[in-house]
Protein backbone atom coordinates (compact mmCIF):
# COMPACT_ATOMS: atom_id res chain seq x y z
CA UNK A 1 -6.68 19.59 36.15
CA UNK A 2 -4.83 16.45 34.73
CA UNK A 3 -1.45 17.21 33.00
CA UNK A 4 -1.68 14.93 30.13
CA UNK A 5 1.50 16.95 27.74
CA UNK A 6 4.27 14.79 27.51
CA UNK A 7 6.63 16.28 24.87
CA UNK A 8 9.32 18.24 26.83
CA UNK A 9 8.04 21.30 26.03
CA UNK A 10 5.39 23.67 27.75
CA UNK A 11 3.92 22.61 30.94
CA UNK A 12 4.78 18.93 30.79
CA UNK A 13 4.41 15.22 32.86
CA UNK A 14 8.25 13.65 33.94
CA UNK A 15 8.50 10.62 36.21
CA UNK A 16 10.71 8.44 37.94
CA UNK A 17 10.84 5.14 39.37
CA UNK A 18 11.19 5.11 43.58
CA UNK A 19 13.34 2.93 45.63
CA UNK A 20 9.78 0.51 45.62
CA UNK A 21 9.52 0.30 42.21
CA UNK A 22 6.70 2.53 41.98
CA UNK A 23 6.10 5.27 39.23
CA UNK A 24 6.19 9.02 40.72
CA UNK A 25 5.15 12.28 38.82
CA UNK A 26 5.94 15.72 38.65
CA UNK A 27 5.07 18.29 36.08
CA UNK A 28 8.04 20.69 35.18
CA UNK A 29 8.33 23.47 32.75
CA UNK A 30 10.33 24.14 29.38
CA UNK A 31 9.14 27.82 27.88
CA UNK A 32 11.99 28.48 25.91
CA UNK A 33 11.47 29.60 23.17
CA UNK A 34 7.79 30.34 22.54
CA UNK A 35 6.20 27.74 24.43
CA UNK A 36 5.02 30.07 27.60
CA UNK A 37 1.73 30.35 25.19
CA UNK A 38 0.67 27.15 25.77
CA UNK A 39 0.52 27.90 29.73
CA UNK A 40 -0.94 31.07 29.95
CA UNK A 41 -2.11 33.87 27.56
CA UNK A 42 1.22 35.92 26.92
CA UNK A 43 2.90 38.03 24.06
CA UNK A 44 5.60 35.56 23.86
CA UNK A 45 8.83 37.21 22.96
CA UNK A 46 12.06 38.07 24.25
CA UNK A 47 12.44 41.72 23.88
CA UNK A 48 8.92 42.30 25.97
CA UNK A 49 9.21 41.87 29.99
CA UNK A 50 7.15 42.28 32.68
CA UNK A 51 6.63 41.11 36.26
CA UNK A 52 4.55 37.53 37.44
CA UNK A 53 2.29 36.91 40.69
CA UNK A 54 2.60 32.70 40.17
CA UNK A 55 0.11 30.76 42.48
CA UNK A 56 0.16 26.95 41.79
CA UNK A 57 -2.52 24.26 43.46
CA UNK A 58 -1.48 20.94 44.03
CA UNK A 59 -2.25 17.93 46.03
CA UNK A 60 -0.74 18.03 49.67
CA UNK A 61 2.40 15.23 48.70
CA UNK A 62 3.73 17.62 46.51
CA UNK A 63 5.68 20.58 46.70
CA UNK A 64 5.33 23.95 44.31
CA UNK A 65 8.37 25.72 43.33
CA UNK A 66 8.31 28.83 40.78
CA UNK A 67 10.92 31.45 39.67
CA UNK A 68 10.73 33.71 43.19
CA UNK A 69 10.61 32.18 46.73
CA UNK A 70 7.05 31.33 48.39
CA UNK A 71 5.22 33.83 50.30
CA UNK A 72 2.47 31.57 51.91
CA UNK A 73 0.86 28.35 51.28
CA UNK A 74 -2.89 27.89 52.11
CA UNK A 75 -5.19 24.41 51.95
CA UNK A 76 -8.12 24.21 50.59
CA UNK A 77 -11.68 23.05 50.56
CA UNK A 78 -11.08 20.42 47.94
CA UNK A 79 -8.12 19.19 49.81
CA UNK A 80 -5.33 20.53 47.80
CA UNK A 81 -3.13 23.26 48.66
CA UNK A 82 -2.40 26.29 46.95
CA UNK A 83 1.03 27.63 47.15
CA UNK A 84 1.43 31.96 46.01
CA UNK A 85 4.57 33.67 45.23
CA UNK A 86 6.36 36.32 45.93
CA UNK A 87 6.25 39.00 42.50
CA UNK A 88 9.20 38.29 40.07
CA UNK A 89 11.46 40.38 38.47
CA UNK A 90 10.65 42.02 35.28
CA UNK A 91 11.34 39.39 32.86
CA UNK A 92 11.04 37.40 29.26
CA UNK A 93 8.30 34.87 29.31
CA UNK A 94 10.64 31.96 28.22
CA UNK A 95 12.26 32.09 31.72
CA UNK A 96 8.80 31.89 33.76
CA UNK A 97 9.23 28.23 34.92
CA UNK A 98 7.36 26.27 37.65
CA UNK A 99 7.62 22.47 39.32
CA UNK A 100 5.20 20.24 40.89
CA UNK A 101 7.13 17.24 42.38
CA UNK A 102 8.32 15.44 45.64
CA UNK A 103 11.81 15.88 45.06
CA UNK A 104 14.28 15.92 47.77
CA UNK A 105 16.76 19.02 48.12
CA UNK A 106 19.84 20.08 49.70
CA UNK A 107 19.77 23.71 51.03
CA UNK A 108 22.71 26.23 51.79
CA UNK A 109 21.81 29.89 52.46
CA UNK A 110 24.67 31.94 51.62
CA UNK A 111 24.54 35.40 53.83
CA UNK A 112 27.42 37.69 52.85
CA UNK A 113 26.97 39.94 51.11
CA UNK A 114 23.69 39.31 51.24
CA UNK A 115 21.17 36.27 51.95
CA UNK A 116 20.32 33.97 49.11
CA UNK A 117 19.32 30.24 49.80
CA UNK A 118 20.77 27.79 47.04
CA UNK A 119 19.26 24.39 46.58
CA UNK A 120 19.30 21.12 44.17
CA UNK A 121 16.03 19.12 44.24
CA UNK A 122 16.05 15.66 42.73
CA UNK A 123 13.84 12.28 43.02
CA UNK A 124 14.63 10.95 46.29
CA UNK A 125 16.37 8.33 45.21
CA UNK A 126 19.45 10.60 44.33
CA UNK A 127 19.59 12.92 47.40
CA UNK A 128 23.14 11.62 48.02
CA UNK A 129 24.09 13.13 44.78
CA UNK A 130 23.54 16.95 45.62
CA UNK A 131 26.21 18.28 47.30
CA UNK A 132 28.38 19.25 44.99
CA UNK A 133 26.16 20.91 42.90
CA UNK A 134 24.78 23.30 45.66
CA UNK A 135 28.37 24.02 46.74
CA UNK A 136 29.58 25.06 43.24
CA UNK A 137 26.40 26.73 42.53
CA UNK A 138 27.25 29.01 45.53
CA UNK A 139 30.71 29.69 44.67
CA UNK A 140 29.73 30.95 41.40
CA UNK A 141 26.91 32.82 42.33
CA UNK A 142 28.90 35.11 44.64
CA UNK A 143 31.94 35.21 42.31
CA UNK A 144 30.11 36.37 39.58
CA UNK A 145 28.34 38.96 41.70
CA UNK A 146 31.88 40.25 42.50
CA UNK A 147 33.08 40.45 38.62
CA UNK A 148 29.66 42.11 37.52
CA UNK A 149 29.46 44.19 40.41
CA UNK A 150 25.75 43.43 40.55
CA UNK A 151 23.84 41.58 42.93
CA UNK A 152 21.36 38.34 41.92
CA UNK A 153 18.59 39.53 41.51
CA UNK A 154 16.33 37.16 44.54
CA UNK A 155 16.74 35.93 47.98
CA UNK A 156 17.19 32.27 46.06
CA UNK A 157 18.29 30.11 43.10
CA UNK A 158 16.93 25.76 42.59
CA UNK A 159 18.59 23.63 40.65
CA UNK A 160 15.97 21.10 39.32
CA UNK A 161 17.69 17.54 37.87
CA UNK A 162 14.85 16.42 35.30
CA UNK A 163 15.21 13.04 34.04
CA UNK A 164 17.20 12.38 30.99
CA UNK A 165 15.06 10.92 28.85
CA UNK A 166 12.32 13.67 30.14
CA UNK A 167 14.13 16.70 28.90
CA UNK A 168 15.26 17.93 25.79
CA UNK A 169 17.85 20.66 26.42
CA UNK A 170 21.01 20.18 28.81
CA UNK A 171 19.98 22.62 30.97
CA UNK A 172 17.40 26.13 31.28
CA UNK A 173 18.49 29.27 33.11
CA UNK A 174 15.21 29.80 33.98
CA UNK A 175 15.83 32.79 36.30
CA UNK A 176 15.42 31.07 40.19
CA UNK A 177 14.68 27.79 39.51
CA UNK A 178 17.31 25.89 36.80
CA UNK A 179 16.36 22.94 35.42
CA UNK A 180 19.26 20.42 33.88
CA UNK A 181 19.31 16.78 32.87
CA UNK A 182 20.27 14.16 35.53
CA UNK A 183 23.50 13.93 34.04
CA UNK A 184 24.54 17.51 34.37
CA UNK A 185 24.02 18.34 37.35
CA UNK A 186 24.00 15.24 39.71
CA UNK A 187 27.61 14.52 41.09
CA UNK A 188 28.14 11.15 43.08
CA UNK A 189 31.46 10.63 44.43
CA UNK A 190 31.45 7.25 45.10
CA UNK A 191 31.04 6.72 41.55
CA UNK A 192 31.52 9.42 39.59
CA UNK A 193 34.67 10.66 38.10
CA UNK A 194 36.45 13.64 37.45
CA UNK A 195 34.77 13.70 33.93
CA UNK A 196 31.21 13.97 35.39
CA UNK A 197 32.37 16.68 38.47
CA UNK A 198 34.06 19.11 35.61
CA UNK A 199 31.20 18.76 33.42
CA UNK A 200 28.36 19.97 36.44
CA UNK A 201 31.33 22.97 37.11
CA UNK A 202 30.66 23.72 33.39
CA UNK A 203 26.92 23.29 33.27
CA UNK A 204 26.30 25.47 36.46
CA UNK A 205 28.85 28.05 35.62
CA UNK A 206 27.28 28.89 32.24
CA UNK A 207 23.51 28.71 33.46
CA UNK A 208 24.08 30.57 36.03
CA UNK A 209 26.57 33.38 34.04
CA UNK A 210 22.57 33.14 32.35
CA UNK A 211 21.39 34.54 35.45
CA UNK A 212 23.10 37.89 35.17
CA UNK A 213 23.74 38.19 30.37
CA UNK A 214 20.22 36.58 29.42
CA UNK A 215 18.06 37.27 32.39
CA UNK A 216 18.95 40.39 34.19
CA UNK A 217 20.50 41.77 30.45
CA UNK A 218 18.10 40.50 27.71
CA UNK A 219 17.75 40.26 24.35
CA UNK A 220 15.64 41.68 21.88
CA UNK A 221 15.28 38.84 20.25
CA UNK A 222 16.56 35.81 18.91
């Protein structure tokens, strides 16, 4: 099906212009706070969890991310492929969150204590400005696991840099896959500042403090 919503909110169309001046899409998701309705038939508050089995078809140039980590990817008759996921946690319905993009990414898996792959996907165009977002996003990750005493709750976390002008909040703690503005999470030293690498420290350290007061503890409501 076309994805025709355009309003930041639900299951919604972003683009971005590539280094050949053509137009690229992705659709991207922004639930919080009652739009998870518009998606898929839900009771859609915050005090009421459960578990989600995501599967996502797409055409083959694009890549499906969700919440918990792949388990298989299969094509199909129609030529599109249809990507399934692993079961999430028990969770809110504000934090389910899916992408459908070409993005580039920058991977570390972290494997003490235990193995979690970290990643920050971006149009292509910005792959050089990655880096430091994946390497701060790892260092708080496993401090906060020590200060909590409580493990993350999946084998990995995305950071997704949406457009500016294509997304309303600063950033989402969607739990596994963390969407942000451009701005807040993209760090380019060869132009950037200090300003700009302090404020992505700031962004990432309080979505993902999310990850553990907000996801893993939740409220009742509002």
């Amino acid at each position: 099906n076309s994805l025709e919503r355009n309003d930041q909110a639900g299951f919604y169309l972003s683009s971005y212009v590539n280094d050949a001046g053509e137009t690229k899409f992705l659709g991207v998701t922004q639930f919080e706070s009652c739009d998870a309705r518009s998606s898929f038939p839900c009771y859609d508050e915050p005090g009421l969890k459960t578990t989600y089995d995501v599967r996502i078809a797409c055409g083959l140039e694009y890549t499906a991310k969700s919440n918990a980590p792949a388990a298989g990817i299969q094509i199909l008759s129609n030529g599109k492929k249809l990507t399934t996921f692993q079961r999430s946690p028990r969770m809110q319905t504000y934090l389910v969150a899916f992408l459908v993009s070409d993005f580039a990414n920058e991977r570390e898996v972290s494997k003490e204590p235990h193995q979690v792959a970290v990643s920050t996907l971006a149009r292509p165009t910005a792959s050089h400005a990655l880096t430091y977002s994946v390497d701060a996003s790892v260092k708080f990750l496993r401090e906060m696991e020590k200060y909590f005493d409580q493990s993350y709750a999946m084998t990995k976390i995305d950071n997704v840099a949406v457009a500016n002008g294509d997304f309303a909040a600063g950033a989402m703690e969607n739990w596994g896959l963390v969407t942000y503005r451009e701005s807040t999470i993209l760090f380019d030293p060869e132009i950037h500042g200090e300003n700009v690498q302090l404020s992505v420290v700031g962004i990432v350290g309080h979505e993902y403090t999310h990850q553990f007061f907000g996801n893993l503890l939740a409220p009742k409501w509002w």
